[in-house]
C-alpha atoms as a PDB file:
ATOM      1  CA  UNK A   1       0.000   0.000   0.000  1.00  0.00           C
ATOM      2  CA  UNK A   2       1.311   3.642  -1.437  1.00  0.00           C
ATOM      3  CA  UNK A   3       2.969   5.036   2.045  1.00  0.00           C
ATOM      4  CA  UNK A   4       1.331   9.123   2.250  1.00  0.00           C
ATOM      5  CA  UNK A   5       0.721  11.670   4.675  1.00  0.00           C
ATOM      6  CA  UNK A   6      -2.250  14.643   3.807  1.00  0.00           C
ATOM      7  CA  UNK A   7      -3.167  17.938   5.636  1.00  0.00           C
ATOM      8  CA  UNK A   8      -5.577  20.067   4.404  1.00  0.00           C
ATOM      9  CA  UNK A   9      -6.426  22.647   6.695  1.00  0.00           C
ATOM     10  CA  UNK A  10      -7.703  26.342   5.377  1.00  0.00           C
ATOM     11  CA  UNK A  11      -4.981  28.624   3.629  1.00  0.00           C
ATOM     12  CA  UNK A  12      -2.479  25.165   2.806  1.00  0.00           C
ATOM     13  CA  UNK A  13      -2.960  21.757   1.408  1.00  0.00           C
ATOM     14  CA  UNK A  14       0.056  19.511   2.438  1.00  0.00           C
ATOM     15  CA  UNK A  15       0.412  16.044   0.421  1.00  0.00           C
ATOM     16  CA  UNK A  16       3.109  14.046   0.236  1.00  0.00           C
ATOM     17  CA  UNK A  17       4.117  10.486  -1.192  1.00  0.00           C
ATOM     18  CA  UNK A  18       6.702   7.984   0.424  1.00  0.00           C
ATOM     19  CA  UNK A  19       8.054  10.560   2.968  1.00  0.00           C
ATOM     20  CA  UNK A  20      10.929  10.699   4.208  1.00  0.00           C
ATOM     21  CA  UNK A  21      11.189  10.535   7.991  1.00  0.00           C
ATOM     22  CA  UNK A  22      12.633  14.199   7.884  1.00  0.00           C
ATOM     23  CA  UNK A  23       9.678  15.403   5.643  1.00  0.00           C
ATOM     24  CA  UNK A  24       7.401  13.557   7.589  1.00  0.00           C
ATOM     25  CA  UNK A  25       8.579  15.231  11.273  1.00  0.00           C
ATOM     26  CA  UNK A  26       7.968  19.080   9.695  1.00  0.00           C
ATOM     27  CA  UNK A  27       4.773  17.996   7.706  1.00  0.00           C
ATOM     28  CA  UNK A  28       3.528  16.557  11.512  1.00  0.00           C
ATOM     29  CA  UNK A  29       4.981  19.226  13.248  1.00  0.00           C
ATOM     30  CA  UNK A  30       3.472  22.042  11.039  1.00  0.00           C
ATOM     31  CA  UNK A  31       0.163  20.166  11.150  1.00  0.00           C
ATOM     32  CA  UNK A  32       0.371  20.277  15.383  1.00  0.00           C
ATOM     33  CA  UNK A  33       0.615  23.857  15.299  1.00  0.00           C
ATOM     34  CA  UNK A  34      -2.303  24.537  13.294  1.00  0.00           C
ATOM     35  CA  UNK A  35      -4.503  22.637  14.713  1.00  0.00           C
ATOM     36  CA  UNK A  36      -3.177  23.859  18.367  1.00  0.00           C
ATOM     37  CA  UNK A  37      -3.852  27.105  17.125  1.00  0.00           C
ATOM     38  CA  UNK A  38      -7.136  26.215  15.362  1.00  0.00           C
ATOM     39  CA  UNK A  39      -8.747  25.068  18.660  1.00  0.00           C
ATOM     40  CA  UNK A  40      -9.188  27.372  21.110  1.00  0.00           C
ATOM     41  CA  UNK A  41     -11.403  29.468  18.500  1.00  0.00           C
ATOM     42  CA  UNK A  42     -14.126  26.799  19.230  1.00  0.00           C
ATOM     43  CA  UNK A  43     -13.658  26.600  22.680  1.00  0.00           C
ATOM     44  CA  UNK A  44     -16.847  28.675  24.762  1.00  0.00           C
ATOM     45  CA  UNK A  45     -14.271  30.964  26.368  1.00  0.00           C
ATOM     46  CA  UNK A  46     -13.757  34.570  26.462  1.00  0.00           C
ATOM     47  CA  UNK A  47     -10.562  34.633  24.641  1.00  0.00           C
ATOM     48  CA  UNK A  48      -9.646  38.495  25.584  1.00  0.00           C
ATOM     49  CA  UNK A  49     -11.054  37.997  29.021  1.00  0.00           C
ATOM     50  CA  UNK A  50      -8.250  35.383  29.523  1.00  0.00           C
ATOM     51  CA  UNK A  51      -5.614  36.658  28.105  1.00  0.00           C
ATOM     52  CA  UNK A  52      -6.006  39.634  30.062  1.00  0.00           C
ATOM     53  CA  UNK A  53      -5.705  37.494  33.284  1.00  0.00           C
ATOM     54  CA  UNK A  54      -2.714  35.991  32.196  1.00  0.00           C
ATOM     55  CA  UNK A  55      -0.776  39.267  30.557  1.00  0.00           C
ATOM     56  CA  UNK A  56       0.762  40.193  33.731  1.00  0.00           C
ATOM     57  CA  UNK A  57       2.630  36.751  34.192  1.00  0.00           C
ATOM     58  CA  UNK A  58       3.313  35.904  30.387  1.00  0.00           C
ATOM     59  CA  UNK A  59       5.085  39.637  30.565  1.00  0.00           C
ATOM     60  CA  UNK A  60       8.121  37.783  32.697  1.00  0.00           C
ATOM     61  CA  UNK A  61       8.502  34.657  30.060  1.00  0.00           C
ATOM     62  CA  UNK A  62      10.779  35.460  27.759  1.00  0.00           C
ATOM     63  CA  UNK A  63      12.144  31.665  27.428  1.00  0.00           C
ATOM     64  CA  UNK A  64      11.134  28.272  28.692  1.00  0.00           C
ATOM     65  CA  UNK A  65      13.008  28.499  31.564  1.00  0.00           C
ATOM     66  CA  UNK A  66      11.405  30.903  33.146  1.00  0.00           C
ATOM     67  CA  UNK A  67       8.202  29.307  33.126  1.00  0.00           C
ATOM     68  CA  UNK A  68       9.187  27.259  36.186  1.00  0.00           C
ATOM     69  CA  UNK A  69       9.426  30.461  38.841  1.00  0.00           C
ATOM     70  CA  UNK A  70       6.814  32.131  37.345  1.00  0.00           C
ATOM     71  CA  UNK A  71       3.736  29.132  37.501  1.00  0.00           C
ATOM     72  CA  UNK A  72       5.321  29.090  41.202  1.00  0.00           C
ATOM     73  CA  UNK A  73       4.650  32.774  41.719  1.00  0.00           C
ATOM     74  CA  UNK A  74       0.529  32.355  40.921  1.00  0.00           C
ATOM     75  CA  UNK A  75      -1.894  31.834  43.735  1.00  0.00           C
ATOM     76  CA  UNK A  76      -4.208  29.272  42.060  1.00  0.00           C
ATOM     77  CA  UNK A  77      -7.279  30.337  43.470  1.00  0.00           C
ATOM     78  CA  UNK A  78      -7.691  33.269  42.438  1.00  0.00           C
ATOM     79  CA  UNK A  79      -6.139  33.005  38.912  1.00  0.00           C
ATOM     80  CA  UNK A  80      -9.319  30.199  39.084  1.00  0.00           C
ATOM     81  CA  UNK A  81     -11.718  32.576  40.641  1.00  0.00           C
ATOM     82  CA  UNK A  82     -10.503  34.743  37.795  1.00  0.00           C
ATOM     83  CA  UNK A  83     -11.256  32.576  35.095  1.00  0.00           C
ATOM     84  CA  UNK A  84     -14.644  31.205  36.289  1.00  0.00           C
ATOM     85  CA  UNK A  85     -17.009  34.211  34.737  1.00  0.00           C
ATOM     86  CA  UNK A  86     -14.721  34.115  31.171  1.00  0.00           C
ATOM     87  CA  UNK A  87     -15.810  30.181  30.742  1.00  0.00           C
ATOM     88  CA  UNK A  88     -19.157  30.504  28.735  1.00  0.00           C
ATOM     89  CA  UNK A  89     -19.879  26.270  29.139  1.00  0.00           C
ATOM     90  CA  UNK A  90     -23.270  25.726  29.021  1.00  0.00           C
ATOM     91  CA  UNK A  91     -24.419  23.550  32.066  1.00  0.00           C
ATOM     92  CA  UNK A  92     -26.970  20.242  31.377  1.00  0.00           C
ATOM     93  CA  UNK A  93     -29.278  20.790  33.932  1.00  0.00           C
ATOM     94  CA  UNK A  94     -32.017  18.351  33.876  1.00  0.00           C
ATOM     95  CA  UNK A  95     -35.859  18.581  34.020  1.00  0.00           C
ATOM     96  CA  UNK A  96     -35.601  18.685  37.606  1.00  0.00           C
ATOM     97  CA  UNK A  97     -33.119  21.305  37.681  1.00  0.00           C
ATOM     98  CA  UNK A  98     -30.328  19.117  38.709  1.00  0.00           C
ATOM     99  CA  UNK A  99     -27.081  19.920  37.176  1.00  0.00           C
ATOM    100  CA  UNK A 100     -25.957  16.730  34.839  1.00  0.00           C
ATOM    101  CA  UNK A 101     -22.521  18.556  34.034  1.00  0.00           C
ATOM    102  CA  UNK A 102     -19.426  15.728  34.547  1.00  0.00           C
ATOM    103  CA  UNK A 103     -16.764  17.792  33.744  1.00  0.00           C
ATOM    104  CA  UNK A 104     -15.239  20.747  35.329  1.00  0.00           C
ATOM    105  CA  UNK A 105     -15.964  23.910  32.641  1.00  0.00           C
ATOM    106  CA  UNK A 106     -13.018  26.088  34.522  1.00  0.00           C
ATOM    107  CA  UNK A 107     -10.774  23.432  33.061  1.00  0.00           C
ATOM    108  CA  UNK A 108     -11.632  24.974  29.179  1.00  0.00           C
ATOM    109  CA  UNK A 109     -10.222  28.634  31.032  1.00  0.00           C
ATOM    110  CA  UNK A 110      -6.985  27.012  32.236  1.00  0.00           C
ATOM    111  CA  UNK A 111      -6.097  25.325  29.766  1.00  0.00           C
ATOM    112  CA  UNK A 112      -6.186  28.401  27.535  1.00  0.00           C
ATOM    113  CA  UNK A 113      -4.554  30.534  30.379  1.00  0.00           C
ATOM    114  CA  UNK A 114      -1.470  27.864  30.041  1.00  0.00           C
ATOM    115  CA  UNK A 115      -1.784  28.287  26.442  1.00  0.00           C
ATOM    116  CA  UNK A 116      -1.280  31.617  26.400  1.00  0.00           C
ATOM    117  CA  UNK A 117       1.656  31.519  28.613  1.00  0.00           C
ATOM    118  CA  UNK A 118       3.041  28.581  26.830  1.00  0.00           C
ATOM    119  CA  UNK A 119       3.167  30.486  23.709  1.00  0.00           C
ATOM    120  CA  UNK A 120       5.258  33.146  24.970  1.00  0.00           C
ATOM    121  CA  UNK A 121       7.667  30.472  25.505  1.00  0.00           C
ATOM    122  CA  UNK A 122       7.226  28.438  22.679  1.00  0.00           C
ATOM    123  CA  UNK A 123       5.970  31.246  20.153  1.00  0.00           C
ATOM    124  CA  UNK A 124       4.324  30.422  16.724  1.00  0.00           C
ATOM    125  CA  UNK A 125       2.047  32.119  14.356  1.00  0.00           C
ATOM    126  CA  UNK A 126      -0.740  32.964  14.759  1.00  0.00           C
ATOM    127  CA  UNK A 127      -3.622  31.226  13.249  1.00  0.00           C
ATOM    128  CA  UNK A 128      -7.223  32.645  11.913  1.00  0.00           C
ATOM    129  CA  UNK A 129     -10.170  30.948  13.038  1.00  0.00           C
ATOM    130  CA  UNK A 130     -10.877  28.257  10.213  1.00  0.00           C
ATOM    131  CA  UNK A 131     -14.220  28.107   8.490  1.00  0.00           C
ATOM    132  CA  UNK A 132     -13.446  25.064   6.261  1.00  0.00           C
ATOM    133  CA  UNK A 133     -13.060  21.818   6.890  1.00  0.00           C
ATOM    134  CA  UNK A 134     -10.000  19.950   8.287  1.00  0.00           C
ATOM    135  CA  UNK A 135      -8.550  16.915   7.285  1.00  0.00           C
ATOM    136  CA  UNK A 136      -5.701  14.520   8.413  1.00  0.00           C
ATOM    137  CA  UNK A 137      -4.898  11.369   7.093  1.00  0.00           C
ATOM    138  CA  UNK A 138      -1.801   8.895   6.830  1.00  0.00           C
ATOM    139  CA  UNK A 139      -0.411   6.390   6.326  1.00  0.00           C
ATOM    140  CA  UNK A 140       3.532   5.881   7.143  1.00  0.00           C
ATOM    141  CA  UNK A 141       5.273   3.292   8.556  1.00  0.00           C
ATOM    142  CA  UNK A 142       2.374   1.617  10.023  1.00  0.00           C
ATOM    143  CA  UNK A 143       0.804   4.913  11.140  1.00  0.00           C
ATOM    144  CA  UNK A 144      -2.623   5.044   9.899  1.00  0.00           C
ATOM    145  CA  UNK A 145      -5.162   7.888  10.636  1.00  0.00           C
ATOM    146  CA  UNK A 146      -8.104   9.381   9.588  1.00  0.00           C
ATOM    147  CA  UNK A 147      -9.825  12.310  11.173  1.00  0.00           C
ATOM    148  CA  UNK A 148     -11.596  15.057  10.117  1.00  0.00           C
ATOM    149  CA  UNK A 149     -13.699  18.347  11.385  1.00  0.00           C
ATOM    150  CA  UNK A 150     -16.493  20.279  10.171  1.00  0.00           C
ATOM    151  CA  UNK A 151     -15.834  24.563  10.774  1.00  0.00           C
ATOM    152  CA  UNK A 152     -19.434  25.569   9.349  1.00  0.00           C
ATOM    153  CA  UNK A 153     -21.142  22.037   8.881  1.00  0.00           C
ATOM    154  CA  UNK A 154     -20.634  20.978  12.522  1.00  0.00           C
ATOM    155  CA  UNK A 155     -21.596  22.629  16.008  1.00  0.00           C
ATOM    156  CA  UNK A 156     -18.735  24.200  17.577  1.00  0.00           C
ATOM    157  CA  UNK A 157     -18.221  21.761  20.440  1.00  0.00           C
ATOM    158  CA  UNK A 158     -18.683  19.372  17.452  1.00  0.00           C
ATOM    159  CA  UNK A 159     -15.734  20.879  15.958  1.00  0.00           C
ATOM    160  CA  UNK A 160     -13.496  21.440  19.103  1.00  0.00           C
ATOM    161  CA  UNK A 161     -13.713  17.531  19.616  1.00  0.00           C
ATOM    162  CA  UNK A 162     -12.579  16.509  16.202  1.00  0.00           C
ATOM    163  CA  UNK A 163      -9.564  19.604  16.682  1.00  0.00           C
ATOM    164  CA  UNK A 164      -8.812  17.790  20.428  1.00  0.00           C
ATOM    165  CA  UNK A 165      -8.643  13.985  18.795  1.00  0.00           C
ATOM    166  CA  UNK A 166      -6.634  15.221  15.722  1.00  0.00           C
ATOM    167  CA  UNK A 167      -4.085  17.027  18.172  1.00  0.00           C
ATOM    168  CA  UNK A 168      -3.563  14.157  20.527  1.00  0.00           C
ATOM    169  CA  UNK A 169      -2.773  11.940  17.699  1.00  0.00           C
ATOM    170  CA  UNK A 170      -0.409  14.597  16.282  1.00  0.00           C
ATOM    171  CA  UNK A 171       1.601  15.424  19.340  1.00  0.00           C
ATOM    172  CA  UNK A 172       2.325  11.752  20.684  1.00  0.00           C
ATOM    173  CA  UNK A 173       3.608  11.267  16.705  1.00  0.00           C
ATOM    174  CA  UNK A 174       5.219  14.208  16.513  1.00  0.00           C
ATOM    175  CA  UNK A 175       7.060  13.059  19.620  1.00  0.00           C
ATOM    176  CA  UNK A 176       8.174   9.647  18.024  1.00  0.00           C
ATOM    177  CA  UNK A 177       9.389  11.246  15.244  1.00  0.00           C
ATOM    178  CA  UNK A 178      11.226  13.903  17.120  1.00  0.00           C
ATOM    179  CA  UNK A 179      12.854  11.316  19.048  1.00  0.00           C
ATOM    180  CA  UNK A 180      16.139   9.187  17.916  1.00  0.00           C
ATOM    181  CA  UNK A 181      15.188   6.008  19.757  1.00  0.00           C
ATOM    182  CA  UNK A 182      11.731   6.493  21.008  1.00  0.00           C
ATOM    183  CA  UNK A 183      11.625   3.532  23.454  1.00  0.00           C
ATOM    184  CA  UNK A 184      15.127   5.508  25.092  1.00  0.00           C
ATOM    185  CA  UNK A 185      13.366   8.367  25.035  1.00  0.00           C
ATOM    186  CA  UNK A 186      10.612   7.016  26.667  1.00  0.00           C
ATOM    187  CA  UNK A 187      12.554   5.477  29.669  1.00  0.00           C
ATOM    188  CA  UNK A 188      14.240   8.645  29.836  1.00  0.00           C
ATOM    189  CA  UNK A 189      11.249  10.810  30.670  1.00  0.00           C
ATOM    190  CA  UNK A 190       9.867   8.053  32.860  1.00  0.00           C
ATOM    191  CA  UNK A 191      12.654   8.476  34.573  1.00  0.00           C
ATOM    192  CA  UNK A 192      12.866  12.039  35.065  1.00  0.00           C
ATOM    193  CA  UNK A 193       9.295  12.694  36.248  1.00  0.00           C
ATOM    194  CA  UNK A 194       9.114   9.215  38.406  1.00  0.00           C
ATOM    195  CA  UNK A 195       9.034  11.455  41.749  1.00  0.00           C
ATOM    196  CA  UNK A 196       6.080  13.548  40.574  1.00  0.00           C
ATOM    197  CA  UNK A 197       2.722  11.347  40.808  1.00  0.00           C
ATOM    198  CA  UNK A 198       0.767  11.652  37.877  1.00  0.00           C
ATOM    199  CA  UNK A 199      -2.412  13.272  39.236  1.00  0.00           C
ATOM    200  CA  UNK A 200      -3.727  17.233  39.072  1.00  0.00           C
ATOM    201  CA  UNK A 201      -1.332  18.951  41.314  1.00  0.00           C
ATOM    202  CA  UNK A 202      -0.537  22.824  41.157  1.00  0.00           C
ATOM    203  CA  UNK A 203       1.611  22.040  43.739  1.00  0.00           C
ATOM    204  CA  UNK A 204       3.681  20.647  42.139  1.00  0.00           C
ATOM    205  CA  UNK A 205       3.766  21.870  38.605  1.00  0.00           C
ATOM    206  CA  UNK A 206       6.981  24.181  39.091  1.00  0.00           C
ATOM    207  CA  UNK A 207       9.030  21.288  39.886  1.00  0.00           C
ATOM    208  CA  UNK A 208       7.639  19.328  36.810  1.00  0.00           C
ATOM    209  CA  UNK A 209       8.439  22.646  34.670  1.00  0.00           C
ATOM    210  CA  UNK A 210      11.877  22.773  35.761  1.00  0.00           C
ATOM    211  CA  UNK A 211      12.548  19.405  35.064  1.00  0.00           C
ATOM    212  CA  UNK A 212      11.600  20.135  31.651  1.00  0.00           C
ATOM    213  CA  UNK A 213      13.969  23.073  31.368  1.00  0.00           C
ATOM    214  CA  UNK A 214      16.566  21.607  32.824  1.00  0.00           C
ATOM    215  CA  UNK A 215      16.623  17.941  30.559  1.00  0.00           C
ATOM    216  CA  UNK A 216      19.968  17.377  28.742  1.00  0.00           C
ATOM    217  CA  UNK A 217      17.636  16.000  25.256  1.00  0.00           C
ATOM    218  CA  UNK A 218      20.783  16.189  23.517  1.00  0.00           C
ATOM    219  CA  UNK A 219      21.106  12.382  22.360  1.00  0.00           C
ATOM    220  CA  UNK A 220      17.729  11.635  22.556  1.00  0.00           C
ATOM    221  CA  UNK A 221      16.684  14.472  19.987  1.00  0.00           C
ATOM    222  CA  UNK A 222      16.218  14.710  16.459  1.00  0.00           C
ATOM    223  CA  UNK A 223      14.549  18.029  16.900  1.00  0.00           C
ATOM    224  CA  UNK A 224      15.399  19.060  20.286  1.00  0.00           C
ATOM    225  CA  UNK A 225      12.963  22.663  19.961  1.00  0.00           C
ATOM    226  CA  UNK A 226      10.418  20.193  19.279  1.00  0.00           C
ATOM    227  CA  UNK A 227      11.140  17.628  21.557  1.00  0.00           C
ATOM    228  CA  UNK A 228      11.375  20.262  24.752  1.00  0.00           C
ATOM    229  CA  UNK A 229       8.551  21.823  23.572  1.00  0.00           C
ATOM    230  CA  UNK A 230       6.665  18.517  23.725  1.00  0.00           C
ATOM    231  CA  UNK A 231       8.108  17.680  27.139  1.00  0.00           C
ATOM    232  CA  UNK A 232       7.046  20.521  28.767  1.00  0.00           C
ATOM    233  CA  UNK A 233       3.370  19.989  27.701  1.00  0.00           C
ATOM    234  CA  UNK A 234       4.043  16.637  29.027  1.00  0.00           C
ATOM    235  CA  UNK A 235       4.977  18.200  32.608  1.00  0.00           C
ATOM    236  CA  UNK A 236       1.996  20.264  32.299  1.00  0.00           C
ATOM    237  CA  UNK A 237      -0.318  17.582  31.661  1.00  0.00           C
ATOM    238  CA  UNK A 238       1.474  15.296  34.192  1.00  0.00           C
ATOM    239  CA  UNK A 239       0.281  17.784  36.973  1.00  0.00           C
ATOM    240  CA  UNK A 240      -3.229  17.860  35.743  1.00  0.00           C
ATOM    241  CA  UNK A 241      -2.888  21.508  33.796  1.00  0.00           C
ATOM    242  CA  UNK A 242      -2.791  21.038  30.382  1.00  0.00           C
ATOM    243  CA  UNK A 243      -1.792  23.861  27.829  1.00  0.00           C
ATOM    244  CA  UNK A 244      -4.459  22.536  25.011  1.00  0.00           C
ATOM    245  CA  UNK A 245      -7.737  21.132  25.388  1.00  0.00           C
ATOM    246  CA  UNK A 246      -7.147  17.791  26.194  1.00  0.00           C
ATOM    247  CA  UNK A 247      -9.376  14.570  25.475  1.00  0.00           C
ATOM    248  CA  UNK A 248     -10.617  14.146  29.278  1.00  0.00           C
ATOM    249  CA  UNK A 249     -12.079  17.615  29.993  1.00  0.00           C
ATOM    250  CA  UNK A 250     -13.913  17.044  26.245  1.00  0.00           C
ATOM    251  CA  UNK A 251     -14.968  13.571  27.801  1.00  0.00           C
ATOM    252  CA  UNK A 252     -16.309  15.502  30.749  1.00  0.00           C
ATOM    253  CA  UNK A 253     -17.495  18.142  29.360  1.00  0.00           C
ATOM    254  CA  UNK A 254     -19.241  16.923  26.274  1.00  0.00           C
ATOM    255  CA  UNK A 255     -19.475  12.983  26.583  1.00  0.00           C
ATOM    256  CA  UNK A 256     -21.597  12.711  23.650  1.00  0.00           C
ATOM    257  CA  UNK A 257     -18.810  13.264  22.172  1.00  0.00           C
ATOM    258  CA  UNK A 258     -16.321  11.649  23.367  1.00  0.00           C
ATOM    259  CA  UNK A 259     -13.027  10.927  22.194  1.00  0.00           C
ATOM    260  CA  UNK A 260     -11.105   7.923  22.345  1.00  0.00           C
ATOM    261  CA  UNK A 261      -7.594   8.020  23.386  1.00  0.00           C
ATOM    262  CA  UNK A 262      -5.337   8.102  19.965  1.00  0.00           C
ATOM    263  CA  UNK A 263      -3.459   4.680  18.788  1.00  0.00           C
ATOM    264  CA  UNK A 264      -3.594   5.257  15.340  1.00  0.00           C
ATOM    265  CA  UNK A 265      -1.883   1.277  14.935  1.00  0.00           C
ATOM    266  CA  UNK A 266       2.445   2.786  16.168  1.00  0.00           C
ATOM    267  CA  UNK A 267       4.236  -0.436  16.682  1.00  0.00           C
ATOM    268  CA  UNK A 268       6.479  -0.828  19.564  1.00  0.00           C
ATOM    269  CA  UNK A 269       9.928  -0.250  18.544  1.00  0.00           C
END
């Protein structure tokens, strides 16, 4: 079967045929960004109501490293008292007036409060809110995926999901391919976090940053930007904060919808 790897997201149509794994790494990279960028425009958040919570701390990142000391400066209460009013989540109350809701709304705020601090540290374009549809499909080295969304055919939250799925498939391959020896690289991180329970901590989400920043990647990395940029979402997530939407608060949130964790058929190495 003809080996291929296609992106078509509004303003670019990427297609390519037997690619290499260097070609393949940018194409998946490039595709991560958009759609990072692409969903938070579909999230029910007040974008400018956010970002104006989080100006005063993303005006001391200037790097990655500095996003260790400054997450430890922030009093998380009332960055999440902050960010309560700016979440615009609809509730499922019931006939009763019970409320139904399984997920935690705020989460949709902080996760785009991390973006937005993430960004100053790991800066990319900016991307326009797309109003065509989306499409990712491949198949390379055993990687096979399909997925799609709908921007003006589908409800937003419709949309969001399909965005959160397609970016958890992109950034666990973009982090294989970024990787020498993934199964090293693996071990490696394993390693590093293995005194820092995964579980939602704020706690301890500084000393999970500065592990990050402070990981010699050096023979591990094919891409090294990419791979630290990767491992620091990974610290993020690890303490329960992610920096993106992530599957779980979509399960929560909207599990009509939900979204099954991404395989897309990666051997083992």
């Amino acid at each position: 079967m003809k080996e291929f790897f296609l992106f078509d997201f509004p303003g670019g149509k990427r297609e390519l045929e037997w690619p290499k794994p260097e070609q393949l790494l940018r194409e998946v990279a490039n595709a991560r960004e958009c759609v990072l960028g692409a969903m938070f425009c579909y999230a029910p958040i007040d974008a400018a109501g956010i970002e104006a919570v989080a100006k005063p701390y993303a005006a001391r990142i200037k790097s990655p490293a500095d996003l260790p000391a400054v997450v430890s400066s922030m009093k998380q209460s009332a960055i999440a008292d902050a960010l309560a009013p700016l979440v615009k989540y609809k509730r499922e109350i019931d006939e009763f007036g019970v409320d139904k809701t399984k997920g935690e709304p705020r989460e949709l705020g902080w996760a785009y409060f991390l973006h937005t601090l993430f960004s100053r540290a790991f800066p990319h374009d900016a991307k326009k809110k797309p109003t065509a549809p989306i499409l990712l499909a491949a198949n390379c080295g055993g990687w096979q995926i399909v997925k799609k969304a709908l921007p003006g055919k589908a409800s937003d939250e419709e949309v969001l999901a399909s965005l959160v799925g397609m970016y958890a498939s992109l950034a666990r391959k973009a982090e294989k391919l970024a990787a020498k020896d993934y199964v090293a690289y693996s071990a490696f991180v394993g390693n590093a976090f293995s005194a820092i329970p995964e579980r939602k901590s704020f706690s301890r989400l500084p000393e999970a940053l500065a592990i990050a920043a402070q990981a010699d990647l050096t023979q591990y990395a094919r891409d090294e930007k990419l791979l630290r940029e990767l491992l620091f979402e990974k610290a993020f997530a690890r303490c329960g904060f992610a920096p993106y939407v992530s599957t779980e608060t979509i399960n929560g949130l909207y599990p009509k919808l939900k979204i099954p964790k991404p395989r897309g058929r990666m051997p083992r190495k």
